[in-house]
Protein backbone atom coordinates (compact mmCIF):
# COMPACT_ATOMS: atom_id res chain seq x y z
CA UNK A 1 -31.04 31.21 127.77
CA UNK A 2 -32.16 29.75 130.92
CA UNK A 3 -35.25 27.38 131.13
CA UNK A 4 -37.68 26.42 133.59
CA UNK A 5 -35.74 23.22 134.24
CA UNK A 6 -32.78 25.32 135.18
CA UNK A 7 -34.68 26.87 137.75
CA UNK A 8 -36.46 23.73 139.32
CA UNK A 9 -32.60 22.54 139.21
CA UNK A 10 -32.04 25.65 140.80
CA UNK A 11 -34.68 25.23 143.70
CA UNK A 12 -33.89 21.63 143.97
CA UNK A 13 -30.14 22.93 144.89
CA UNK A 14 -30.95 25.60 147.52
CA UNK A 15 -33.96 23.77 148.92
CA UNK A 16 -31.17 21.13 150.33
CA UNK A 17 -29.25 23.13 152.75
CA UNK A 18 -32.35 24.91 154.12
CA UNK A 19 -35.98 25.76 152.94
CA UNK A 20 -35.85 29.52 153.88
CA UNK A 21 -32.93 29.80 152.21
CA UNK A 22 -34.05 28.42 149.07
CA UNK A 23 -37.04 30.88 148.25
CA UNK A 24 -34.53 33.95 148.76
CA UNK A 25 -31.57 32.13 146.74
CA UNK A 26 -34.27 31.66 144.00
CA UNK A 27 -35.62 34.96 144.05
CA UNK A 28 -32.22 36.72 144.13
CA UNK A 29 -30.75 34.67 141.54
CA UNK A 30 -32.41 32.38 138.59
CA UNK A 31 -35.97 34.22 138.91
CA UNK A 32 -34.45 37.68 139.14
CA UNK A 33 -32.63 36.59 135.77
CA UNK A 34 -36.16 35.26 134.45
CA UNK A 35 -37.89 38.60 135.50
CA UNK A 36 -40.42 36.47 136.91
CA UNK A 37 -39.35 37.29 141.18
CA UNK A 38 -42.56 39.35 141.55
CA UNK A 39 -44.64 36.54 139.97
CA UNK A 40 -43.25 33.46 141.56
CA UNK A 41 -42.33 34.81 145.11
């Protein structure tokens, strides 16, 4: 099951390279999982 700490790991990650990137990489991947895209992006 994945947990909110997974996807402030997850953020953390993407957020690194670039910042736009890290919103889509989020939304596409962890938060899409979560079923939480529309409510966080």
């Amino acid at each position: 099951m994945v947990t909110s700490r997974d996807v402030r790991k997850a953020e953390t990650t993407s957020s690194r390279p670039r910042p736009e990137l890290s919103v889509s990489a989020c939304c596409s991947e962890k938060l899409r999982l979560l079923m939480r895209a529309d409510a966080h992006c």
